[in-house]
Protein backbone atom coordinates (compact mmCIF):
# COMPACT_ATOMS: atom_id res chain seq x y z
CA UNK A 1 47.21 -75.68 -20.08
CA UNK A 2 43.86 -75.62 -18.54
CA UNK A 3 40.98 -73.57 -19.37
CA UNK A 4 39.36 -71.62 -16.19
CA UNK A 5 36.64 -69.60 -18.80
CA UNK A 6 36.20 -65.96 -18.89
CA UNK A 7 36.34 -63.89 -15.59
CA UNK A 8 33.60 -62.53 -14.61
CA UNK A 9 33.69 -58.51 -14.24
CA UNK A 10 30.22 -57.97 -12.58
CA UNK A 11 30.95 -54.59 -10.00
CA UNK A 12 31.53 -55.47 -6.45
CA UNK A 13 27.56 -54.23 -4.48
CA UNK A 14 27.60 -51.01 -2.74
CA UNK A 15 28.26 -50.51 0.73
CA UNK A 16 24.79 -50.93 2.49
CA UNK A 17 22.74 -48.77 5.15
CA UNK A 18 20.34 -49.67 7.12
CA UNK A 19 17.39 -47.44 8.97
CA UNK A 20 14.09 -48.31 10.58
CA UNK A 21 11.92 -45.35 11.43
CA UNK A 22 10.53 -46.97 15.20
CA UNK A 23 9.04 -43.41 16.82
CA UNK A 24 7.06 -40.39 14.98
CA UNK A 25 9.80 -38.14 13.88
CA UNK A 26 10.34 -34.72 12.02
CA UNK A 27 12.69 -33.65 9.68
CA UNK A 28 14.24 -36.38 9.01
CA UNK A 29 17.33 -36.31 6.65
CA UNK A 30 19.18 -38.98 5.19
CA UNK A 31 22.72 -37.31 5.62
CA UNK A 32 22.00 -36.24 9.09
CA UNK A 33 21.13 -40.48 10.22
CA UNK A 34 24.53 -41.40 7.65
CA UNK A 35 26.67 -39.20 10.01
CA UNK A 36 28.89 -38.21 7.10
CA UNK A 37 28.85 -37.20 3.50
CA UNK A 38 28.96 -40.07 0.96
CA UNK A 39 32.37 -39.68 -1.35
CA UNK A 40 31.27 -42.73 -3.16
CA UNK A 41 28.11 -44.70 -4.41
CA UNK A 42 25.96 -46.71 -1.34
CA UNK A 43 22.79 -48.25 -1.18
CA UNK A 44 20.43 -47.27 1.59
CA UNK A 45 17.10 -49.06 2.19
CA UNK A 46 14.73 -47.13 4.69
CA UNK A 47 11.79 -48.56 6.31
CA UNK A 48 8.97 -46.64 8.03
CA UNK A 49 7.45 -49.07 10.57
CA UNK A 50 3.61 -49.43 11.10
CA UNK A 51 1.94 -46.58 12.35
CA UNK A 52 5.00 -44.16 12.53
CA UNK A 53 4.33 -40.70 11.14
CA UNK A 54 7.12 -38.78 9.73
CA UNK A 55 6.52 -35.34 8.99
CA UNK A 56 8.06 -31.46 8.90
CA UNK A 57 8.25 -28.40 11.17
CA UNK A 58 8.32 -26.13 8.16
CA UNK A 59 7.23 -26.27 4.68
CA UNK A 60 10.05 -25.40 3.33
CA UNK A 61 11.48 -28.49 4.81
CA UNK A 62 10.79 -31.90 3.34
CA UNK A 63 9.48 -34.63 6.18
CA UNK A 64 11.88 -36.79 4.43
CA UNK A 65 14.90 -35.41 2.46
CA UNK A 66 17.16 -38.22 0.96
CA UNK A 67 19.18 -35.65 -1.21
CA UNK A 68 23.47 -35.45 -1.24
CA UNK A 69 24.03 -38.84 -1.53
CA UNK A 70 27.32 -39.24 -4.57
CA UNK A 71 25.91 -39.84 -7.61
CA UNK A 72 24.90 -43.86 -8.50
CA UNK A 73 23.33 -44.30 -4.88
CA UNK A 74 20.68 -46.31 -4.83
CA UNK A 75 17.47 -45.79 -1.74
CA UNK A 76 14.95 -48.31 -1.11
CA UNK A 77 12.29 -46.65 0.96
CA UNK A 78 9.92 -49.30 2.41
CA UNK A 79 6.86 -47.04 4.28
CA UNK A 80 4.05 -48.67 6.00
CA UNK A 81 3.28 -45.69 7.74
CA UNK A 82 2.67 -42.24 7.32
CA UNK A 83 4.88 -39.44 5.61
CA UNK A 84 3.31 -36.00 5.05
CA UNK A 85 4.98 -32.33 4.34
CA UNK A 86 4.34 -29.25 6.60
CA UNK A 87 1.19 -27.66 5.81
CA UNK A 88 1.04 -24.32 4.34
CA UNK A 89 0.85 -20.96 6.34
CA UNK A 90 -2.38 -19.35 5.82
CA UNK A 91 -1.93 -15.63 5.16
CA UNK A 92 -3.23 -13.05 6.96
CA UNK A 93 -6.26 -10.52 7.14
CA UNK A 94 -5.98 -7.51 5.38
CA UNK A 95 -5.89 -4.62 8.42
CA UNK A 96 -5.31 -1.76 6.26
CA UNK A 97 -1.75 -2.73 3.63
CA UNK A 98 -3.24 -5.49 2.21
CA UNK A 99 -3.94 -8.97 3.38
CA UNK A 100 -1.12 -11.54 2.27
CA UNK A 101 -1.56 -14.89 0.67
CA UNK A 102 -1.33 -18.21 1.75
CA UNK A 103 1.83 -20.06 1.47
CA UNK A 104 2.76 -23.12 -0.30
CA UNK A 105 2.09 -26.64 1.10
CA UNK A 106 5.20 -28.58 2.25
CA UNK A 107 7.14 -31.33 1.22
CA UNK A 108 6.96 -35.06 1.64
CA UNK A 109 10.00 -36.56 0.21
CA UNK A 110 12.89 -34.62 -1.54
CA UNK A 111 15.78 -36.89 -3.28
CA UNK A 112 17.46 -35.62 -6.21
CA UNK A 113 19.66 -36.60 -9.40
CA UNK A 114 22.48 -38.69 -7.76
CA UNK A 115 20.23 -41.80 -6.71
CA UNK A 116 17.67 -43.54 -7.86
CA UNK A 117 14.36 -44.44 -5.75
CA UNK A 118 12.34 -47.55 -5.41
CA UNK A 119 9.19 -46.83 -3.03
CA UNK A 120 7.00 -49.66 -1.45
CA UNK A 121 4.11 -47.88 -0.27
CA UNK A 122 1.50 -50.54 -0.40
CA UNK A 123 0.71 -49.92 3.74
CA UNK A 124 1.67 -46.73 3.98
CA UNK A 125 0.94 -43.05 2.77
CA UNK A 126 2.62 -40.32 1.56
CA UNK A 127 0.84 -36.98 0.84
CA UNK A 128 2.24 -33.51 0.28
CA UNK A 129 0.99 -30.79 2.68
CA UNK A 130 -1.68 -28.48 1.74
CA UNK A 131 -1.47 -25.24 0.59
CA UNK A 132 -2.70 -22.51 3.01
CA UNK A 133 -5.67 -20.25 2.69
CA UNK A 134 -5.82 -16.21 1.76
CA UNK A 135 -6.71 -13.82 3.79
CA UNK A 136 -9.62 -12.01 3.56
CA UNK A 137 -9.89 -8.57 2.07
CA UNK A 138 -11.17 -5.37 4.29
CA UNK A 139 -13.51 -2.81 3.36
CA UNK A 140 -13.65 0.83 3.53
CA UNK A 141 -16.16 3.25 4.57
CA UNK A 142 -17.60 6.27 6.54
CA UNK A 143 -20.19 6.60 9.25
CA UNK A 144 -22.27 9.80 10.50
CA UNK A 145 -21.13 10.27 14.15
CA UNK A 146 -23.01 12.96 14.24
CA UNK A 147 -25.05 15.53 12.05
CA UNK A 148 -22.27 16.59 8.92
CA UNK A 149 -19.64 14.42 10.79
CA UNK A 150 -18.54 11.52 9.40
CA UNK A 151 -16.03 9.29 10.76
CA UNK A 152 -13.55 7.24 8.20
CA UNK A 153 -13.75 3.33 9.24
CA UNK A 154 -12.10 0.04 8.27
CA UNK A 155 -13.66 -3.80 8.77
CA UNK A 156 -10.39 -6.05 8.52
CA UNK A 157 -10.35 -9.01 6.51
CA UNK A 158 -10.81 -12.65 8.47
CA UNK A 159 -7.78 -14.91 8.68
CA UNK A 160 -6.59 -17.46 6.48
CA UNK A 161 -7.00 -21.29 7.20
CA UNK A 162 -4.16 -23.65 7.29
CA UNK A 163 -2.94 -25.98 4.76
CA UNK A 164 -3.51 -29.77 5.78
CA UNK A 165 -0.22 -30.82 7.76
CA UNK A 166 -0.61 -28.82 10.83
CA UNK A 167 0.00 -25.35 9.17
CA UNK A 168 -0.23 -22.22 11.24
CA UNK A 169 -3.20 -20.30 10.97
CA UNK A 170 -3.46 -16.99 9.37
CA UNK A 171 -4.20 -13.73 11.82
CA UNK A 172 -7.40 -11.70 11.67
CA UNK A 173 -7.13 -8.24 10.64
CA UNK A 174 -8.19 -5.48 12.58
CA UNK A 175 -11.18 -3.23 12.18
CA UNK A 176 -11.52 0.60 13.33
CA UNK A 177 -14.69 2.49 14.05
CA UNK A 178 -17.73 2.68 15.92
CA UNK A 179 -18.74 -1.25 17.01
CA UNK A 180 -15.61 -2.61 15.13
CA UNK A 181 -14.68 -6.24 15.66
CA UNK A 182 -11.13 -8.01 14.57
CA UNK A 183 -11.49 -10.45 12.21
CA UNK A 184 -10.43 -13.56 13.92
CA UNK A 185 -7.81 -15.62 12.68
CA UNK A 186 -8.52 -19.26 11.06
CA UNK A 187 -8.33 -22.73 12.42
CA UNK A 188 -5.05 -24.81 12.31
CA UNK A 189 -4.40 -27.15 9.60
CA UNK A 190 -4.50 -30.55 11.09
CA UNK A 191 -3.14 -34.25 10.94
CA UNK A 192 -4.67 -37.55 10.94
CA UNK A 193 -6.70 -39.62 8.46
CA UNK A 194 -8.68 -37.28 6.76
CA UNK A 195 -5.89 -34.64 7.18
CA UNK A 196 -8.64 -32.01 7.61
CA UNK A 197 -7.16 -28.44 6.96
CA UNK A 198 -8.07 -25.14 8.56
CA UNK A 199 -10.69 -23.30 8.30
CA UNK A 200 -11.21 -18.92 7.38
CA UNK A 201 -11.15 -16.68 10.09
CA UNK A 202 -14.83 -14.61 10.32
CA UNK A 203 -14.68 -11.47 8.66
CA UNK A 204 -14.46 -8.32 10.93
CA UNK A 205 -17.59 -6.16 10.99
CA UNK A 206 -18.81 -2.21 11.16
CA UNK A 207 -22.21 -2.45 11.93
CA UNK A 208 -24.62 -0.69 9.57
CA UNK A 209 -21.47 0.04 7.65
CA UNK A 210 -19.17 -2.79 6.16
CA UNK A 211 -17.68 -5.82 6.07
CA UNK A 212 -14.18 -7.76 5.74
CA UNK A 213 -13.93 -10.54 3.67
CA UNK A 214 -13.85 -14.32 5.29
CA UNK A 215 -10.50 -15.80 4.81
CA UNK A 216 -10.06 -18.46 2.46
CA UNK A 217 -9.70 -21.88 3.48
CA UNK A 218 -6.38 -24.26 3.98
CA UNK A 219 -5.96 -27.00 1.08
CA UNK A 220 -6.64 -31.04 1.99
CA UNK A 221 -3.17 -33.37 1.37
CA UNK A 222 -2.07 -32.31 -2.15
CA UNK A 223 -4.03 -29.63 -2.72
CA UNK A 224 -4.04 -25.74 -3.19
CA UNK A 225 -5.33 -23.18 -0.53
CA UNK A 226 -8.46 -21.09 -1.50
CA UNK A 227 -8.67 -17.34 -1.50
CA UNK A 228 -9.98 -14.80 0.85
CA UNK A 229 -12.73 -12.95 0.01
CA UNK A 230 -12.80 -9.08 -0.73
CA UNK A 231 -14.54 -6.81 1.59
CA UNK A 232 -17.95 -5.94 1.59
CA UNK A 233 -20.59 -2.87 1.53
CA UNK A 234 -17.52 -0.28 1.71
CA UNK A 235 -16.78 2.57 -0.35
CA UNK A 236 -13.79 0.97 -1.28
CA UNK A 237 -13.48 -2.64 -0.91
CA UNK A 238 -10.00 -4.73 -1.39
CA UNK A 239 -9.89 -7.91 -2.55
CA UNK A 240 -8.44 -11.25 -1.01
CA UNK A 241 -5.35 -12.85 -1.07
CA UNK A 242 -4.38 -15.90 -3.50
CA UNK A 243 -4.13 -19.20 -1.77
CA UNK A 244 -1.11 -21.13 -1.48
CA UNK A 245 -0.27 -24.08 -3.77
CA UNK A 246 0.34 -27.61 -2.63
CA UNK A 247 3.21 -29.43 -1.62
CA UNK A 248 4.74 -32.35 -3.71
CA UNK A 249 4.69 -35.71 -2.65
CA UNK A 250 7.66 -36.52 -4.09
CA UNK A 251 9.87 -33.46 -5.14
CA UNK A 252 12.62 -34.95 -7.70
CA UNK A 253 14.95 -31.58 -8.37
CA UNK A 254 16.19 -32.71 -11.52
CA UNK A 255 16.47 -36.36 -10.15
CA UNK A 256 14.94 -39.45 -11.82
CA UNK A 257 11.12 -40.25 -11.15
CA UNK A 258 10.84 -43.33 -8.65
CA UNK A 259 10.23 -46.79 -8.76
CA UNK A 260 6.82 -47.91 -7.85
CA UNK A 261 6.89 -51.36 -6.27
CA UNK A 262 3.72 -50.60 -4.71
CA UNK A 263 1.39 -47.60 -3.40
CA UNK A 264 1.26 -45.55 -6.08
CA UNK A 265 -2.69 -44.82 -5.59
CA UNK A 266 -4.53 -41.81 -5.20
CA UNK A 267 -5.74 -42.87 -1.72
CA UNK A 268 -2.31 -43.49 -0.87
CA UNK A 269 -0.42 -40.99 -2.53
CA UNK A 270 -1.29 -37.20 -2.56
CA UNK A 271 0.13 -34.31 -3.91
CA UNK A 272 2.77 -34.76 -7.26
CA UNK A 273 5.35 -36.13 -8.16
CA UNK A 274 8.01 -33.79 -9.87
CA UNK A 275 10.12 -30.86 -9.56
């Protein structure tokens, strides 16, 4: 009787998916592109072509979410151009209840426990959005309108800056009294190479009287707002809000870490990886 050897019992491969990321794109979510929910394992390699920037509307929406796949998937994500989280809303002047912080930074990449990721990042970047700046604090205080008449006043706090990711910019709050000014809200978080964030709003003003505080200033790529400052000069002066923390560049929930084939550099990476 003839001998044919053992037979082999290596697993069939997974069904394969293919995507290339042509155009600069938001949101963009693995299940969505699929069309359907996986009922089984499948491998899925992704590749971000030169120059393309993927990024969020929101940042409490990854850029890139490659969660829900069934557990044993596999994702190859090969990114030679840009993928960066929302950045964080600055918060807003404090115009007489308080001035609110800044929120946290976006995003990049969200996958979680049922697949496992390999990342080529060697031409590409990937940075979490910045957290967004405090707003400023407002101060308190009276001025002589005329002889024994004093008149209660309030300089509003400025706004906060945006978070690096194209955050929105915090709103100035508003001042009461003789010569009051708003405080004006700050700059917009922006995109691009140096991913510049937002700048604090100006503090508003009572002249001869007081001062709000300037609102703090939006976080760079993977990393935290700064707070506003308190008011100034008043009677009573309130303090600014906390800054926003940053985004993740890679946000695991639960999920194993990744695979770095390449990439994995500060210059090319910002923000953690965790969560």
């Amino acid at each position: 009787m003839p001998f044919f050897g053992p037979r082999s019992h290596n697993p069939p491969p997974l069904p394969t998916s293919n995507f290339t990321i042509s155009a600069d794109t938001t949101n963009w979510n693995l299940i969505a592109q699929l069309g359907y929910t996986p009922t089984f394992p499948i491998s899925v390699t992704i590749t971000v072509n030169s120059g393309r920037v993927v990024r969020s509307t929101s940042p409490t929406v990854p850029a890139m979410n490659l969660t829900g796949l069934f557990a044993g998937s596999t994702i190859a994500l090969i990114n030679n151009g840009t993928i960066h989280g929302r950045g964080g809303t600055a918060g807003a002047g404090d115009s007489g209840a308080g001035p609110t912080a800044g929120s946290q930074g976006g995003n990049a990449i969200e996958t979680d426990g049922n697949s496992t990721l390999t990342i080529t990042n060697g031409a590409g970047y990937i940075f979490a959005g910045g957290g967004g700046g405090g707003g400023g604090g407002r101060a308190n205080d009276t001025v002589e309108t005329s002889s024994g008449e004093f008149t209660p006043v309030r300089a509003g706090g400025g706004g906060g800056g945006a978070g690096a990711g194209q955050g929105t910019a915090g709103a100035g709050g508003t001042s009461t009294g003789p010569g009051a000014t708003n405080g004006s809200p700050g700059g917009t978080g922006t995109t691009g190479t140096a991913g510049a964030p937002g700048t604090g709003g100006s503090p508003g003003t009572v002249p001869g009287a007081c001062g709000g505080g300037t609102g703090g200033t939006g976080g760079a790529y993977g990393a935290a707002g700064t707070a506003g400052a308190a008011g100034v000069n008043g009677t009573s002066n309130t303090a600014g809000a906390a800054g926003g923390s940053a985004g993740r560049a890679v946000r695991l929930n639960g999920g194993p870490a990744p695979t770095w084939v390449s990439g994995n550099t500060a210059d090319r990476v910002k923000g953690t990886v965790g969560g």
